[in-house]
Protein backbone atom coordinates (compact mmCIF):
# COMPACT_ATOMS: atom_id res chain seq x y z
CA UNK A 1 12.69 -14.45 15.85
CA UNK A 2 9.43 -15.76 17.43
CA UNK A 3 6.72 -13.91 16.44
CA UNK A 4 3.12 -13.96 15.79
CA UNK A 5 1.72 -15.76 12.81
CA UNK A 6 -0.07 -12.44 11.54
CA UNK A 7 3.24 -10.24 11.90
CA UNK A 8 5.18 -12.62 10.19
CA UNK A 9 3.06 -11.69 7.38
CA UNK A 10 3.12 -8.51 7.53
CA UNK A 11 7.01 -8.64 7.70
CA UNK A 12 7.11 -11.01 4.55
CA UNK A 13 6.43 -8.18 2.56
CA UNK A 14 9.46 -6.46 3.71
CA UNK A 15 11.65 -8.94 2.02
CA UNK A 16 10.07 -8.18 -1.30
CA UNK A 17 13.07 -6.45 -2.50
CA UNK A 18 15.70 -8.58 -1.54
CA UNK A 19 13.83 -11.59 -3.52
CA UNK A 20 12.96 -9.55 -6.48
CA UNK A 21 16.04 -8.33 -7.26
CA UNK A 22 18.28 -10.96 -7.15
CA UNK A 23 15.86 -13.29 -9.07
CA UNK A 24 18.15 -14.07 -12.06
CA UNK A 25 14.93 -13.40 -14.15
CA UNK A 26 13.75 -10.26 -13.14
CA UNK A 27 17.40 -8.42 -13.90
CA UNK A 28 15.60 -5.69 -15.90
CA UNK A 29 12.96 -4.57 -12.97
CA UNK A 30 13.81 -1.20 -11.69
CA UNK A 31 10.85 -0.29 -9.96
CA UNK A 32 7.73 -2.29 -7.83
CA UNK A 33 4.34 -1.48 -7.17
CA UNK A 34 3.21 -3.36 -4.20
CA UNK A 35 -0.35 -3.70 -3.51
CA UNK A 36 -2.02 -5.36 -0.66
CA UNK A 37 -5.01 -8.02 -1.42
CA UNK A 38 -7.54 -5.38 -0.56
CA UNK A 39 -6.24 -2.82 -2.97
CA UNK A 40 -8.40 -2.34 -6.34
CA UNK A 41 -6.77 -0.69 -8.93
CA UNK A 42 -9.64 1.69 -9.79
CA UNK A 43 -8.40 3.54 -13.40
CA UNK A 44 -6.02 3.57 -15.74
CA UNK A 45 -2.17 3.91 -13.90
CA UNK A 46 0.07 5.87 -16.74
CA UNK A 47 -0.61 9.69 -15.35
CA UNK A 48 0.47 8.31 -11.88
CA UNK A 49 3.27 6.42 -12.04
CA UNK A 50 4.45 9.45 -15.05
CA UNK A 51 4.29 11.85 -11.80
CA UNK A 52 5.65 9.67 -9.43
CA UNK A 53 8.99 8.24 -11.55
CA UNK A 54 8.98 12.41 -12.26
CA UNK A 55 9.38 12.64 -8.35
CA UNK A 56 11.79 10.19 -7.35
CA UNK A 57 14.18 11.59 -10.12
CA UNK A 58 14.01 15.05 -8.00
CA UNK A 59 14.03 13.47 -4.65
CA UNK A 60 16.84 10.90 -5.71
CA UNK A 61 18.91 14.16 -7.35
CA UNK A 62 18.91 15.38 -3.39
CA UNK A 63 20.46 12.24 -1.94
CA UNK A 64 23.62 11.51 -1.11
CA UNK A 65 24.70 8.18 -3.21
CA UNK A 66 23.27 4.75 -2.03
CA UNK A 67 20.93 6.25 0.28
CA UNK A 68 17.60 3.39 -0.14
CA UNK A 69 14.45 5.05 -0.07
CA UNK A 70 10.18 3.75 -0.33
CA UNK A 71 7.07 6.05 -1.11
CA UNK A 72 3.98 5.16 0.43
CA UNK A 73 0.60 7.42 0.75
CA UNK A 74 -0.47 9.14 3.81
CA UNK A 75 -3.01 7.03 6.37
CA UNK A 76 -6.32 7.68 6.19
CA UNK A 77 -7.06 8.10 9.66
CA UNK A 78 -3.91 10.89 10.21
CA UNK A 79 -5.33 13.30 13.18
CA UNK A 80 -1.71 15.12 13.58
CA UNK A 81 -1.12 13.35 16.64
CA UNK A 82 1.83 12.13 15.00
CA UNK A 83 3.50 15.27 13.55
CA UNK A 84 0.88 14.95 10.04
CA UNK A 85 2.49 12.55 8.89
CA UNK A 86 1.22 8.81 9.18
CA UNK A 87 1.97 6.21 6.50
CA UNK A 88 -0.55 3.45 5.16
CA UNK A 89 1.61 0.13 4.68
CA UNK A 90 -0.78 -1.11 2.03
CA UNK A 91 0.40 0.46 -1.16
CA UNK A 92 4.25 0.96 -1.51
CA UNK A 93 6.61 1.92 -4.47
CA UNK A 94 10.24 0.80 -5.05
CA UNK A 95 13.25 0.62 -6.42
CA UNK A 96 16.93 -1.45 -6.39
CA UNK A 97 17.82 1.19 -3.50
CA UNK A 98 14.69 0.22 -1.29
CA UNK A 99 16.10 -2.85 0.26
CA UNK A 100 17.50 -1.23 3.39
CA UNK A 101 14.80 0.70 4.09
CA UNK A 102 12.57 -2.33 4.24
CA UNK A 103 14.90 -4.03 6.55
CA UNK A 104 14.42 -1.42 8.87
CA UNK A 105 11.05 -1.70 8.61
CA UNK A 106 10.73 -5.29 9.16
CA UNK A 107 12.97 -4.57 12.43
CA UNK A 108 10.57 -2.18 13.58
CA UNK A 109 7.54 -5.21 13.06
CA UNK A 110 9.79 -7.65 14.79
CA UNK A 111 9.78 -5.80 18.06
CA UNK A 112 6.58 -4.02 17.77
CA UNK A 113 5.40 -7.74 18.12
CA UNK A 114 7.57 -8.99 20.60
CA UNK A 115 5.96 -5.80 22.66
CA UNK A 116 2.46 -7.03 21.63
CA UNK A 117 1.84 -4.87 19.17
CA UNK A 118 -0.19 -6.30 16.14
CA UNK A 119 0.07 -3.25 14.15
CA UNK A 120 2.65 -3.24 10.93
CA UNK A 121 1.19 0.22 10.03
CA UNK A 122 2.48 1.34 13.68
CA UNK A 123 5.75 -0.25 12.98
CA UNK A 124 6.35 1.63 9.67
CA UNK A 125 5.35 5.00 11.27
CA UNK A 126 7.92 4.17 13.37
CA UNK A 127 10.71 3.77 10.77
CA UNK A 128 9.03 6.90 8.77
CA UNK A 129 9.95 9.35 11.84
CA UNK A 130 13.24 7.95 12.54
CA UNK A 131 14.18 8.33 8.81
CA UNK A 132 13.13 11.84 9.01
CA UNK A 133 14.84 12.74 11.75
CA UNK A 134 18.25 11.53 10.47
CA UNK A 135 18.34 8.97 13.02
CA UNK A 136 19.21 6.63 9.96
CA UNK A 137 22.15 7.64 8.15
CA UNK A 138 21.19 5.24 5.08
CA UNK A 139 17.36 5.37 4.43
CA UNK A 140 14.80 8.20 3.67
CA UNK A 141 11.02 7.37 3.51
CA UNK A 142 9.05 9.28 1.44
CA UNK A 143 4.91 10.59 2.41
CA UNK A 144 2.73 10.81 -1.09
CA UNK A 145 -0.10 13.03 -0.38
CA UNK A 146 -3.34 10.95 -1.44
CA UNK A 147 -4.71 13.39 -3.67
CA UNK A 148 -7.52 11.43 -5.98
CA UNK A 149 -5.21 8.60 -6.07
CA UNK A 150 -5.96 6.21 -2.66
CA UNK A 151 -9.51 6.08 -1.82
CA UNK A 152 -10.47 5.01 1.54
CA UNK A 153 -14.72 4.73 0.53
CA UNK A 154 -17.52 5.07 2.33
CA UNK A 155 -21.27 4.99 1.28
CA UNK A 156 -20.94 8.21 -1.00
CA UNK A 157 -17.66 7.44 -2.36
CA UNK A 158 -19.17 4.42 -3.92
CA UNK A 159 -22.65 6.04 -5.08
CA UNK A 160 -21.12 8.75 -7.35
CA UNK A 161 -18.11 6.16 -8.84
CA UNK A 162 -15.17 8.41 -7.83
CA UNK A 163 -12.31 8.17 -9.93
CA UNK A 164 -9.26 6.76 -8.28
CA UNK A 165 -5.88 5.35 -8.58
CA UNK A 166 -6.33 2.95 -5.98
CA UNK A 167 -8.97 1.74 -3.75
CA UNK A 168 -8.97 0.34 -0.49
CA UNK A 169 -12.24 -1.92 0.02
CA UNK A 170 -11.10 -3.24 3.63
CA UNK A 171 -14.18 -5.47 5.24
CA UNK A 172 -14.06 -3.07 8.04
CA UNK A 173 -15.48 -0.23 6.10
CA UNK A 174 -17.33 -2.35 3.58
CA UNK A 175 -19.84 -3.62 5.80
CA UNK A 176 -21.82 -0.82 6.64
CA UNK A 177 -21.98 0.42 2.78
CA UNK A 178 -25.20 -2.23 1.15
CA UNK A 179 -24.14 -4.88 -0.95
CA UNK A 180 -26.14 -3.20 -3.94
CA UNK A 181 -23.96 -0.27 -3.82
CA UNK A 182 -20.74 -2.08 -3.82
CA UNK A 183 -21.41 -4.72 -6.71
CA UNK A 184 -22.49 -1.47 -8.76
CA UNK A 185 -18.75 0.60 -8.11
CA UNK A 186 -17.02 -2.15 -8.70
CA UNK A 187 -18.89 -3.03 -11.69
CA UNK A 188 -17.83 0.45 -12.80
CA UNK A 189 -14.10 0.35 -11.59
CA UNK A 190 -13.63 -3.36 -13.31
CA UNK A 191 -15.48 -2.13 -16.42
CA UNK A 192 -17.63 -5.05 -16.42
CA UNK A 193 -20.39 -5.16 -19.77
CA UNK A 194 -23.66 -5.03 -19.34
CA UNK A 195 -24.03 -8.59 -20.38
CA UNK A 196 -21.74 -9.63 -17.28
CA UNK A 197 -23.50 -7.97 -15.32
CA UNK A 198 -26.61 -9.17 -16.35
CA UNK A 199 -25.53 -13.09 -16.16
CA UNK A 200 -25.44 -12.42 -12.38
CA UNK A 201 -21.56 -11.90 -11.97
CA UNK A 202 -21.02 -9.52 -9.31
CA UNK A 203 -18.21 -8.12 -7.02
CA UNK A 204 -17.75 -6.67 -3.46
CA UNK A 205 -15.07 -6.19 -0.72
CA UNK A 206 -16.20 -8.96 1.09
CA UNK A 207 -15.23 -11.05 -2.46
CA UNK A 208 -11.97 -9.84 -1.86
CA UNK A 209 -11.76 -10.86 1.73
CA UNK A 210 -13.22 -14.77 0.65
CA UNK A 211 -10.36 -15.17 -1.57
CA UNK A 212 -7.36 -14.10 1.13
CA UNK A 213 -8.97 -16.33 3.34
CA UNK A 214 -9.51 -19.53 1.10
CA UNK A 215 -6.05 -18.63 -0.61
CA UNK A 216 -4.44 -18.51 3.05
């Protein structure tokens, strides 16, 4: 299909599964962590993915066989005008049954951009509700409360070095929070040394963006 150059890669990521999996070198991978470039891993991942993989072993009990299924965390910007329940596409989790699932997804970005929607996030909301409404027979979505484990920061956020899983350091919100601020969390959430910090290394969101853009 023709679409636009920034949908196609957002539906890229849709395929992850399907290329993973039947890499003959990556036979042993049963589960994926998929972060987008603007994610920071903020502290140390065991106690999470412990909880999660605890999860999915409950949820996947209540399935009927082959079913695929994703997890992703809740959107940031959820005002209930969609039912509570809004999905942020940046951070997903899963598995050798998540290939379907994505497919649908990456249907639902096709046409979202053939209507002129730019919006992948809109797309998976999209396939979230239809999965829950048993409008697909062969795919369940799963909604992971954020909790203290995806930050969305602002100002404050960054000043007192909260503690989080992930961290989403989007240019967007980065650029009303002073530079200072920034190169001192991330200093923190990188565990830079004092020396490095002292030889003038520093690191912001907009650091982040520089590199997608070069790399692109």
């Amino acid at each position: 299909d023709d679409i636009s150059e920034i949908m196609a890669m957002k539906f890229f990521k849709t395929l992850m599964p399907k290329y993973v999996y039947s890499h003959p070198m990556l036979q042993n991978v049963e589960n994926i962590n998929y972060l987008d470039f603007d994610i920071v891993v903020g502290r140390d991942m065991n106690t999470f993915f412990k909880k999660l993989l605890e999860r999915k072993l409950q949820d996947r009990e209540q399935l009927p066989p082959g079913v695929s299924s994703v997890y992703f965390f809740q959107e940031h910007h959820d005002d209930g005008r969609n039912g509570g329940e809004v999905l942020h596409g940046g951070v997903s989790f899963l598995d050798r049954t998540s290939e379907r699932c994505m497919e649908l997804w990456g249907e639902e970005i096709v046409a979202a951009s053939h209507d002129g929607i730019e919006r992948d996030q809109k797309a998976l909301t999209k396939t979230y509700h239809k999965s829950r409404s048993g409008e697909y027979s062969d795919c369940v979505l799963f909604g992971l409360g954020r909790s203290r484990d995806l930050l969305f920061p602002d100002e404050s956020d960054l000043k007192n070095h909260k503690d989080y899983t992930f961290v989403h350091v989007s240019n967007n919100r980065a650029h009303t929070i002073p530079v200072e601020i920034q190169e001192e969390f991330f200093a923190y959430v990188v565990g830079m040394s004092e020396e490095e910090m002292n030889s003038g290394l520093t690191f912001t969101a907009k650091d982040v963006q520089l590199h997608h853009s070069k790399r692109n």
